[in-house]
Protein backbone atom coordinates (compact mmCIF):
# COMPACT_ATOMS: atom_id res chain seq x y z
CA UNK A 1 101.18 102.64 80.02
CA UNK A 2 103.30 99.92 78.49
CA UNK A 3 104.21 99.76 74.69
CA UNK A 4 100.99 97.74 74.26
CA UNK A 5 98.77 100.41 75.70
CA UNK A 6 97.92 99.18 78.47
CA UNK A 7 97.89 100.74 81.87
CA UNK A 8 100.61 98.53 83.68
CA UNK A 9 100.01 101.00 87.31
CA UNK A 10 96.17 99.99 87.38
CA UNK A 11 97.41 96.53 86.50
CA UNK A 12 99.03 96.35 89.50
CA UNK A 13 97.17 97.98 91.71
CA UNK A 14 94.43 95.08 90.77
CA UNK A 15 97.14 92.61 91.25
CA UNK A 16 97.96 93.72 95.02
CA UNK A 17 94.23 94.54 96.14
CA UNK A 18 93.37 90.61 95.06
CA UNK A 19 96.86 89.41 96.68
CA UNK A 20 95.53 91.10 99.87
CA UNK A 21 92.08 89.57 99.26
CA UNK A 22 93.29 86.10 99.18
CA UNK A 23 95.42 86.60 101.85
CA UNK A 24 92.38 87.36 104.03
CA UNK A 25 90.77 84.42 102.42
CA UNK A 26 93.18 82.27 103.64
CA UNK A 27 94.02 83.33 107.34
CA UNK A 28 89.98 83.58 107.81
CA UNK A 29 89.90 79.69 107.05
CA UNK A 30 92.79 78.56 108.10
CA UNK A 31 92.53 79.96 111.24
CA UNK A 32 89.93 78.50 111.52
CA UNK A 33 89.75 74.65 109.99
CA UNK A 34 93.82 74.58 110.05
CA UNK A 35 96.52 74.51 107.08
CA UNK A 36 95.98 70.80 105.82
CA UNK A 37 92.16 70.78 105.68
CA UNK A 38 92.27 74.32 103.77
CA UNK A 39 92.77 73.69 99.96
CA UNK A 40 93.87 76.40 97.80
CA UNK A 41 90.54 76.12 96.02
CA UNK A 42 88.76 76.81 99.33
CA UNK A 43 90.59 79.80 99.40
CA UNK A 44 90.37 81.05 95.92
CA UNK A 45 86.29 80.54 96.57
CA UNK A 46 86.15 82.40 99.80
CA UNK A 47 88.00 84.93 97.80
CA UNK A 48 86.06 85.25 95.18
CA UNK A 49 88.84 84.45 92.71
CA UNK A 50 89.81 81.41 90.09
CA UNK A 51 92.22 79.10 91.64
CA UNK A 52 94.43 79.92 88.53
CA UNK A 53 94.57 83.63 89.75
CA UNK A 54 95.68 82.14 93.17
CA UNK A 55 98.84 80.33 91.71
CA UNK A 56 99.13 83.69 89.61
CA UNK A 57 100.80 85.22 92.98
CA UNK A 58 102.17 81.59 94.68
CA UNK A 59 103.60 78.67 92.98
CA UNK A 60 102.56 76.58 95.69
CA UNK A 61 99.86 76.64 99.00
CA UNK A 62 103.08 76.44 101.21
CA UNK A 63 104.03 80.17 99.59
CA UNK A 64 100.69 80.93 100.06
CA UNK A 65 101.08 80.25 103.57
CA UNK A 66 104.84 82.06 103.57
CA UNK A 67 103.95 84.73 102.59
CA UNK A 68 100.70 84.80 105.43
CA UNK A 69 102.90 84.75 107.64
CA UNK A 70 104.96 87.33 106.79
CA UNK A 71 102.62 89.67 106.42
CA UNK A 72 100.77 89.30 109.95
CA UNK A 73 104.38 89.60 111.61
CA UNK A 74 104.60 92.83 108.90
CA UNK A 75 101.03 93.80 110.54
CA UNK A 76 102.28 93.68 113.69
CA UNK A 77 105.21 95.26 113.66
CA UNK A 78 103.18 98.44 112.51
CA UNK A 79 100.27 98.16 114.82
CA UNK A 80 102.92 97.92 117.71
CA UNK A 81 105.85 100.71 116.45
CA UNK A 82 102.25 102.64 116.11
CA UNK A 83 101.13 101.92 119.93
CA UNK A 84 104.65 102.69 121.10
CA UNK A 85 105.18 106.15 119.28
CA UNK A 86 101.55 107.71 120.78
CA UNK A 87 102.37 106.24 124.42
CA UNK A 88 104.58 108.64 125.93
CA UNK A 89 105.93 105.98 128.08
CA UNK A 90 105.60 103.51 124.99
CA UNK A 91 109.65 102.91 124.40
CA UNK A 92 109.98 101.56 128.61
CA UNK A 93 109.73 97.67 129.06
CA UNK A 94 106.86 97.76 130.62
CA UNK A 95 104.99 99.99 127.83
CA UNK A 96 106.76 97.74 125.09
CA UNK A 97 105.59 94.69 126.78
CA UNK A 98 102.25 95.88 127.35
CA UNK A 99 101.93 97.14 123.58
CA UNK A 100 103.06 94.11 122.17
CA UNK A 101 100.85 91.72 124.23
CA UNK A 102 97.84 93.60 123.64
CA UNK A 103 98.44 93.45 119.85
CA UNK A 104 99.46 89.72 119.87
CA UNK A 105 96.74 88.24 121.53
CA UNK A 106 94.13 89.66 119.05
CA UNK A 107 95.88 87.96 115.95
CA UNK A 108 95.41 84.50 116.20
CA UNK A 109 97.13 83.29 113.40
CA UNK A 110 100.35 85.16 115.11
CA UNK A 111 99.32 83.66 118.34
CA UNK A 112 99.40 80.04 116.19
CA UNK A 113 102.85 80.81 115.02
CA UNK A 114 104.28 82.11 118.26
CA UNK A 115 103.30 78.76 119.98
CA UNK A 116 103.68 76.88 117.05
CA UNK A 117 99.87 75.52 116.98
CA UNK A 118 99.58 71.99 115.11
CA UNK A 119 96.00 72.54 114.80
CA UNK A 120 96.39 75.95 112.83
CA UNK A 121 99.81 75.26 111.18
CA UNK A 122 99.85 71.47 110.15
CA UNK A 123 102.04 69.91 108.74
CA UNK A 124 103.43 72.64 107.42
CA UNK A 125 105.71 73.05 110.21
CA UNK A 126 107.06 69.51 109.87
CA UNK A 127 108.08 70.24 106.17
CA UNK A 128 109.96 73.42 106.36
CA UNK A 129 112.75 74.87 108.33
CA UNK A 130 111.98 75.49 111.48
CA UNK A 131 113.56 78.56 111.85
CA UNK A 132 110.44 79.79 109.94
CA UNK A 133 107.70 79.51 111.95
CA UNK A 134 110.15 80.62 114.80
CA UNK A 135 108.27 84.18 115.55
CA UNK A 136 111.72 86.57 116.20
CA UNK A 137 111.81 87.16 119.85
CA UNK A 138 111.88 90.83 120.17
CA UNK A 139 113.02 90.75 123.66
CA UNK A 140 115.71 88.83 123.31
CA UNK A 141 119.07 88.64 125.86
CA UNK A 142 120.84 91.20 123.08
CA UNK A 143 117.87 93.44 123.45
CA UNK A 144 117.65 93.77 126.95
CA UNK A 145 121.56 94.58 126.64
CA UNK A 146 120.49 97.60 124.44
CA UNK A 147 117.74 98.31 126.69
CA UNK A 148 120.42 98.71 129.66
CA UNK A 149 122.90 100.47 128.18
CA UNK A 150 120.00 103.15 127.35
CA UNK A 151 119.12 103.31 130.70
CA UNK A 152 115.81 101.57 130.05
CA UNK A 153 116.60 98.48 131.84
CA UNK A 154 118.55 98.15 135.32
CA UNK A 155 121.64 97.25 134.66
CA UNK A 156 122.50 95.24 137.70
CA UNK A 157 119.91 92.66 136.07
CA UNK A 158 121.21 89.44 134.06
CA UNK A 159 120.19 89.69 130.95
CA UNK A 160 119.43 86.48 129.65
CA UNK A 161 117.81 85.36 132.74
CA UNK A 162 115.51 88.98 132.13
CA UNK A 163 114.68 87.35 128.39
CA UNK A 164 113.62 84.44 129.47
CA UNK A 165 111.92 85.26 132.37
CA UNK A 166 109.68 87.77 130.02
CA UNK A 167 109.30 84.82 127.42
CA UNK A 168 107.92 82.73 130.10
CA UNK A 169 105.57 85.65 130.91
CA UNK A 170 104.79 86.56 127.50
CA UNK A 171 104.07 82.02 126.39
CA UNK A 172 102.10 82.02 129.82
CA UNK A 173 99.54 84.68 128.87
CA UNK A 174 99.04 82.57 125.93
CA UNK A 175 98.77 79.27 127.09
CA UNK A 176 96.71 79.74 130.01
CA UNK A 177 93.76 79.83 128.67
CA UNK A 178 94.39 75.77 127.82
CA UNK A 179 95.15 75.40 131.33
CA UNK A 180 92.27 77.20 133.76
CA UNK A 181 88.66 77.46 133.49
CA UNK A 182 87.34 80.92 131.73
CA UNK A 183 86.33 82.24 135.12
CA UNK A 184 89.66 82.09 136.41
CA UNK A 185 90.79 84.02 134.02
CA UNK A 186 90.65 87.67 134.41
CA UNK A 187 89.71 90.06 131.62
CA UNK A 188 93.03 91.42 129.81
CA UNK A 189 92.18 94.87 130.68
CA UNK A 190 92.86 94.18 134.22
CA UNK A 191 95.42 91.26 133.80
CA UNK A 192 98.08 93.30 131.11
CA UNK A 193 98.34 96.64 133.60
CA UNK A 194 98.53 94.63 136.24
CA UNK A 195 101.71 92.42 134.53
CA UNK A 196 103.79 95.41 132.48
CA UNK A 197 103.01 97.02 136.70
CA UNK A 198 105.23 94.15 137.77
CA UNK A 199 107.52 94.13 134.93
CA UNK A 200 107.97 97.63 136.03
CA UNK A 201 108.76 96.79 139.47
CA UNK A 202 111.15 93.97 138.73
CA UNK A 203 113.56 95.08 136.15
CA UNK A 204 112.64 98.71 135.36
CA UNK A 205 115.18 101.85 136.88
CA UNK A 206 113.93 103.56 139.42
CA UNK A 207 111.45 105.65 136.95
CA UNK A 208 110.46 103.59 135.16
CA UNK A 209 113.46 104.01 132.42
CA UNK A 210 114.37 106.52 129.37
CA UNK A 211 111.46 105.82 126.60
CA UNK A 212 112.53 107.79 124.16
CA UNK A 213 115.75 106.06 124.21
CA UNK A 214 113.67 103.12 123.94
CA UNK A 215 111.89 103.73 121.00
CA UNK A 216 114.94 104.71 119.04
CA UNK A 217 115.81 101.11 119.73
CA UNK A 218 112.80 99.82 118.76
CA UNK A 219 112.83 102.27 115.33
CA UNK A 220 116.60 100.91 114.35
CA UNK A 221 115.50 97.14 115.01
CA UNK A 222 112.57 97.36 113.42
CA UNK A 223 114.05 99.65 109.79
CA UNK A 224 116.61 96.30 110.38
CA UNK A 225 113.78 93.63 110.26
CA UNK A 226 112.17 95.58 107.23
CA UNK A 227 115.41 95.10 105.28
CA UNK A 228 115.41 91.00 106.20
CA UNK A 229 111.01 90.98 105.06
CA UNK A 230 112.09 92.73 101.61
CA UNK A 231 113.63 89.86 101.18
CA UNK A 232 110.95 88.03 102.04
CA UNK A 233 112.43 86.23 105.51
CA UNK A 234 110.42 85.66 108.27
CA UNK A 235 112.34 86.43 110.89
């Protein structure tokens, strides 16, 4: 308790269950009727909070939407390390890839901020940095590096060519549902085996690579990232 008497660890723990809430409130609608036709008293209703207790937590909708997105990229990065760690073969580039695909395309309001989607991001994305709403690229040309010097990646392979080879791969999944009818599109249970199978064939060592050398990668990069979020950085 404080001097006043008052139980400031209850206090908070209010304070951070109805920051969550209106967190949910907000991805909910905005996924769904996009950032510039979601008010902040939309939110605090869907909540089930004032719109005072909102701006309690944010100054303004765009931290609102900030901090949104720094906590699904949080929420991923946890759902994914988790995948990774109880796959034995989880720290190879094809388990990695696999994880992380699997995770992203359930999240739409990551999937709206890896391909930067006008509809769900607004104009937000015209009024801030863009840098921001730049989702980091994980499996970027200096990661593949680290992934070949650990023996996870062949090393006769050029590694920015590998990055953005799997970026096209990775944008591809995404977008193709904009580009071919639903029944040309296979289910992701067969698709995602079938794509971390070719990722496999194309730039893994012969067996498939070290993965525990892989996830200790993946563990230092990620303890790096949390260090950048405490500071409340998106990428």
């Amino acid at each position: 308790m404080d001097g006043s008497g008052r139980n400031v660890e209850a206090s908070s723990t209010v304070n951070i269950e109805r920051e969550q809430r209106i967190l949910d409130a907000a991805t909910k609608l905005i996924v769904h009727y996009g950032y510039d036709k979601t008010t902040v008293s939309d939110i605090a209703r869907e909540a089930g909070v004032s719109k005072g207790a909102v701006y309690l937590h944010w100054q303004s909708k765009d931290d609102l939407f900030t901090a949104l997105l720094l906590r699904e990229i949080q929420l991923f990065a946890v759902e994914w390390m988790e995948m990774i760690e109880q796959d034995p073969e989880g720290g190879t580039l094809q388990g990695m890839y696999l994880h992380s695909l699997t995770v992203m395309l359930k999240r739409p309001m990551l999937k709206a901020l890896m391909t930067q989607d006008r509809r769900i991001l607004g104009d937000f994305m015209r009024r801030q940095d863009r840098s921001l709403l730049k989702r980091r690229n994980i499996m970027s040309a200096e990661f593949i590096r680290l992934m070949q010097e650990a023996g996870v990646v062949r090393a006769d392979l050029d590694a920015d060519l590998a990055a953005y080879l799997l970026a096209c791969l990775r944008l591809g999944m995404i977008y193709i549902e904009e580009m071919l009818d639903a029944d040309q599109i296979p289910s992701l249970e067969r698709a995602v085996p079938a794509l971390t199978d070719f990722i496999e064939r194309s730039l893994a060592p012969e067996g498939g690579g070290n993965s525990e050398a892989g996830k200790r990668i993946i563990r230092n990069m990620l303890a790096a990232l949390q260090e950048r979020w405490a500071q409340g950085q998106i990428a």
